[in-house]
C-alpha atoms as a PDB file:
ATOM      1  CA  UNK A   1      72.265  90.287 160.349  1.00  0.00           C
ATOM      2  CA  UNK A   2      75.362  91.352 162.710  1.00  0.00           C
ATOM      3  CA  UNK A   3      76.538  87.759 162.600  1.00  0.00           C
ATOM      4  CA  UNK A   4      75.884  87.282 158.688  1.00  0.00           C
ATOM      5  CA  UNK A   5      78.062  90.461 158.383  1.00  0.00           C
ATOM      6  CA  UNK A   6      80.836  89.079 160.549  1.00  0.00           C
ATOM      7  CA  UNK A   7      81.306  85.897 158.924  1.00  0.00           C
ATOM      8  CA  UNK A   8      81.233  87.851 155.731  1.00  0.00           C
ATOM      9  CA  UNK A   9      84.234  90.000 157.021  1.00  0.00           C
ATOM     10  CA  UNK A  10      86.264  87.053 158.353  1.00  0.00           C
ATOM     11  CA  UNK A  11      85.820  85.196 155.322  1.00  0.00           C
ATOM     12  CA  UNK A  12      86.478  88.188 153.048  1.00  0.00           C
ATOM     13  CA  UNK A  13      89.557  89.129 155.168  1.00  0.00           C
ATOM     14  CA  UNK A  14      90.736  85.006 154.920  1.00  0.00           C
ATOM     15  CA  UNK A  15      90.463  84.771 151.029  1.00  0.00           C
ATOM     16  CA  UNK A  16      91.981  87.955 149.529  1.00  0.00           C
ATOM     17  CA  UNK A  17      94.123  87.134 146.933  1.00  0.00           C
ATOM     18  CA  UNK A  18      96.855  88.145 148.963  1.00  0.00           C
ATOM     19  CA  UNK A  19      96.075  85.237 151.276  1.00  0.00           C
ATOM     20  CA  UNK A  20      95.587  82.637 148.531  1.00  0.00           C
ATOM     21  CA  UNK A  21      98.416  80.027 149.595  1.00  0.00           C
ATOM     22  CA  UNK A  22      96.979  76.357 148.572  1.00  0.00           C
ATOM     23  CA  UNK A  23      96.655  73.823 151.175  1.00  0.00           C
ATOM     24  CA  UNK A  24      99.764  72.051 149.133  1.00  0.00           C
ATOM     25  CA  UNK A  25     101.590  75.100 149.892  1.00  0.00           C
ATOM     26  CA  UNK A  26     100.702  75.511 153.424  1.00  0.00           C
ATOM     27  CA  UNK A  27     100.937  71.674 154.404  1.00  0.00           C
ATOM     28  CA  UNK A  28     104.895  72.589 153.128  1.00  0.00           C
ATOM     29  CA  UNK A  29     105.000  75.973 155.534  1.00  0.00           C
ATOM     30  CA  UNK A  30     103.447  73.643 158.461  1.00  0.00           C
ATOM     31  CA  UNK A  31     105.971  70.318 157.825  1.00  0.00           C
ATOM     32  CA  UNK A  32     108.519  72.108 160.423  1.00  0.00           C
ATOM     33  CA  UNK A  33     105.529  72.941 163.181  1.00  0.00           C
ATOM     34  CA  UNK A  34     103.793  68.791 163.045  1.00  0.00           C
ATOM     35  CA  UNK A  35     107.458  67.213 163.469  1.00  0.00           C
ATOM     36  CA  UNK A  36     108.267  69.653 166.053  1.00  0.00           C
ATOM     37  CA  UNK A  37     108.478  68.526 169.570  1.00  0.00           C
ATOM     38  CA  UNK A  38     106.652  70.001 172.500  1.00  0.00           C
ATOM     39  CA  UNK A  39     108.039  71.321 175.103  1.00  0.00           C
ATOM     40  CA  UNK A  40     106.607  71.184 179.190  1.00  0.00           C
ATOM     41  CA  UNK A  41     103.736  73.292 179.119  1.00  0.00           C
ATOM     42  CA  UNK A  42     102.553  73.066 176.070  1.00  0.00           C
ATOM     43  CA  UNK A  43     105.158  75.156 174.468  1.00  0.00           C
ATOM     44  CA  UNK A  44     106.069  73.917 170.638  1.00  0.00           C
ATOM     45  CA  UNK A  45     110.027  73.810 169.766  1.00  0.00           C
ATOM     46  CA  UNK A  46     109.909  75.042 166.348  1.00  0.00           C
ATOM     47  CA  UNK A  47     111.726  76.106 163.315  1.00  0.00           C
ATOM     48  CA  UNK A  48     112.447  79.478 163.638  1.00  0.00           C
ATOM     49  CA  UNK A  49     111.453  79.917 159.404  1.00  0.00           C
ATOM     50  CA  UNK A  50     109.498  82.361 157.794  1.00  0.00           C
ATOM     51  CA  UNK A  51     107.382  79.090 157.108  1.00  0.00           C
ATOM     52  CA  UNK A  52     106.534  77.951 160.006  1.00  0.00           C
ATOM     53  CA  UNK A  53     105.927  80.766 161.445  1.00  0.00           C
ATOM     54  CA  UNK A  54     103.657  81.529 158.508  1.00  0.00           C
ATOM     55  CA  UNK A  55     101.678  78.310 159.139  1.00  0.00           C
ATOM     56  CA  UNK A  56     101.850  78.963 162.981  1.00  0.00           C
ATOM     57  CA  UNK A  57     100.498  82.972 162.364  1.00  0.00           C
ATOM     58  CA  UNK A  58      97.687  81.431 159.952  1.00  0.00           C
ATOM     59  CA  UNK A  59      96.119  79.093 162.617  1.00  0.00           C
ATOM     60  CA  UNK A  60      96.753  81.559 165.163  1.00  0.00           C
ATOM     61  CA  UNK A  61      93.945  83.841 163.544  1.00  0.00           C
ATOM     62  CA  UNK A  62      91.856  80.568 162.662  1.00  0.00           C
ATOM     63  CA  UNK A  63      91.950  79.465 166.334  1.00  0.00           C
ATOM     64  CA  UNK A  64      91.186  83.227 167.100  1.00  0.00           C
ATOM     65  CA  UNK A  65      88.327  83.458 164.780  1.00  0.00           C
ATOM     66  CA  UNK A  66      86.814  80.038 165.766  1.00  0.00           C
ATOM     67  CA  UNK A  67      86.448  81.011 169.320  1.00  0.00           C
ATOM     68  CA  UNK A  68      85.572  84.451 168.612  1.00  0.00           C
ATOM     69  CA  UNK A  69      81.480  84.477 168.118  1.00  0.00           C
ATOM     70  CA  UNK A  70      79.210  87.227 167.154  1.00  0.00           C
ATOM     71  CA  UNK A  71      76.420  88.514 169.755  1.00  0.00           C
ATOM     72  CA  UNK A  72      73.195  85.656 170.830  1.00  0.00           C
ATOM     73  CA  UNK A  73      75.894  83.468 168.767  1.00  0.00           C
ATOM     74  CA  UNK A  74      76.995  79.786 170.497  1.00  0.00           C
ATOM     75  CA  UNK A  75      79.631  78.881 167.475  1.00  0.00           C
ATOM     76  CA  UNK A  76      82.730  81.160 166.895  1.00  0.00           C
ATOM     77  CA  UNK A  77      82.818  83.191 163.335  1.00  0.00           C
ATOM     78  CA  UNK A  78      83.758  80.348 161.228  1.00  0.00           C
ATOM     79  CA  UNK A  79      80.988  78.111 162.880  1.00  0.00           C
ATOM     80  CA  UNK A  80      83.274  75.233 163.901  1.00  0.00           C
ATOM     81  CA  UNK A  81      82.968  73.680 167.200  1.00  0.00           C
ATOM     82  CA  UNK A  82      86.501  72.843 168.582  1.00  0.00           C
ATOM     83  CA  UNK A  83      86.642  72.034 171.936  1.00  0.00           C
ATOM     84  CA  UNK A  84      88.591  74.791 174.226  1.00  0.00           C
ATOM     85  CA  UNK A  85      91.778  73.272 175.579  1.00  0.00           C
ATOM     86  CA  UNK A  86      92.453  72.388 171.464  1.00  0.00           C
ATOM     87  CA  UNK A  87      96.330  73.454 170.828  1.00  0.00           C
ATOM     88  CA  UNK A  88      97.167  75.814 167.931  1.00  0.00           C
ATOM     89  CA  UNK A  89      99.600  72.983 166.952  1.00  0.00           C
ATOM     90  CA  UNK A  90      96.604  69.712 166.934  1.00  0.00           C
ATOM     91  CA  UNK A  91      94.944  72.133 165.057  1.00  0.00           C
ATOM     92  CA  UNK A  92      97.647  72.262 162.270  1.00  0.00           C
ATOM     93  CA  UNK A  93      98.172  68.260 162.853  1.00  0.00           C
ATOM     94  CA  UNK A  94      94.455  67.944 161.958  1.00  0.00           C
ATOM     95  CA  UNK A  95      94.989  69.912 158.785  1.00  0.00           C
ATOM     96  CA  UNK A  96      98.318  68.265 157.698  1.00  0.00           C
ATOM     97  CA  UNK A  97      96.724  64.754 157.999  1.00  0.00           C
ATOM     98  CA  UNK A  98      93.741  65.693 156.483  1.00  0.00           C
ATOM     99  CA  UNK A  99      95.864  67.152 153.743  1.00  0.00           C
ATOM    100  CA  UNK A 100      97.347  64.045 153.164  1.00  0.00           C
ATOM    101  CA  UNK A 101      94.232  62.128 153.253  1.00  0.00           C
ATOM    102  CA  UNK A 102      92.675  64.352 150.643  1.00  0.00           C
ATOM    103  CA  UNK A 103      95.336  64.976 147.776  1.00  0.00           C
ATOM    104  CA  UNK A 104      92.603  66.215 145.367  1.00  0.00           C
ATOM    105  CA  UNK A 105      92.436  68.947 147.501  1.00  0.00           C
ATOM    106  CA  UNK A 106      95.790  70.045 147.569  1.00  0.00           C
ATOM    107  CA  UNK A 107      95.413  72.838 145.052  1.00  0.00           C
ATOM    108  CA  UNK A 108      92.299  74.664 146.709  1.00  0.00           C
ATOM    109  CA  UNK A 109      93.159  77.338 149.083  1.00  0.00           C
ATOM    110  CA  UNK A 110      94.258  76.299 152.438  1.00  0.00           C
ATOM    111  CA  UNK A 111      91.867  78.061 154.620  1.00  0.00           C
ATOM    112  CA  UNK A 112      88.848  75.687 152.563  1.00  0.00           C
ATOM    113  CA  UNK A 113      90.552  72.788 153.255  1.00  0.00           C
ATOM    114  CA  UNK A 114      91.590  73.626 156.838  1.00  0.00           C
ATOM    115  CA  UNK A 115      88.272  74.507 157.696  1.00  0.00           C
ATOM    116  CA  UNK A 116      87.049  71.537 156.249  1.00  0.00           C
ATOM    117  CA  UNK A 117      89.451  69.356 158.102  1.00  0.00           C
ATOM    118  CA  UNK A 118      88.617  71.049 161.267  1.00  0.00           C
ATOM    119  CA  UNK A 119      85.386  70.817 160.880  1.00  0.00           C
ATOM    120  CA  UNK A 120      85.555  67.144 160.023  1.00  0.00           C
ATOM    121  CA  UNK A 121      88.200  66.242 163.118  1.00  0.00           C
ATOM    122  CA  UNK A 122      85.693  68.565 165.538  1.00  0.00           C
ATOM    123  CA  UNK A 123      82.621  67.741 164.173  1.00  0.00           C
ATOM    124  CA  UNK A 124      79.079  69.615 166.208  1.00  0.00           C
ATOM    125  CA  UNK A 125      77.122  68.334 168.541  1.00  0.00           C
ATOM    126  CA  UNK A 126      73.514  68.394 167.366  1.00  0.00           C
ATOM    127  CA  UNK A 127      71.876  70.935 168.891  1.00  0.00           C
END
């Protein structure tokens, strides 16, 4: 029940209209972080825009709440299975490709089509 109610939350929380940016939108907001280069240790040299750092805040909570799990729970929140040691910024390369792979999807929200591309580029083991 704890863990229904968390997902619940995160989800809620994701797709307020306040937070309804389409994945068209935020595969625009996340042009400047893919073509940015990456620095020694892992640091990413990127546009200092209100866009990219949109697109880099966005995946900063999805990489929080995908290794974040509930209590007796192996999967984070959004019940994705990305290996640790993932970058924020593959995660956002795995969403801009698949957004380009998948223009009908362009015009749902981009947290449904990220999390669909994530799920899809770090697809679960059987268990």
């Amino acid at each position: 029940m704890h863990q229904a109610l968390s997902i619940a939350l995160c989800l809620l929380a994701i797709s307020s209209p306040a937070h309804s940016d389409t994945a068209l939108e935020m595969r625009e907001y996340c042009k400047g972080v893919v073509e940015a280069p990456s620095a020694p240790g892992g640091m990413v040299e990127m546009p200092t825009t209100f866009q990219a750092g949109f697109c880099w805040g966005a995946f900063a909570a999805t990489q929080a709440f995908a290794h974040t799990s509930a209590e007796g729970s192996t999967r984070g929140l959004l019940q994705l299975c990305i290996p640790q040691g993932v970058t924020r910024k593959q995660m956002v390369e795995v969403f801009y490709r698949d957004a380009d792979l998948n223009p009908q999807l362009l015009h749902e929200e981009w947290h449904y089509v990220a999390w669909l591309a994530l799920a899809e580029g770090f697809p679960c083991k059987s268990e």
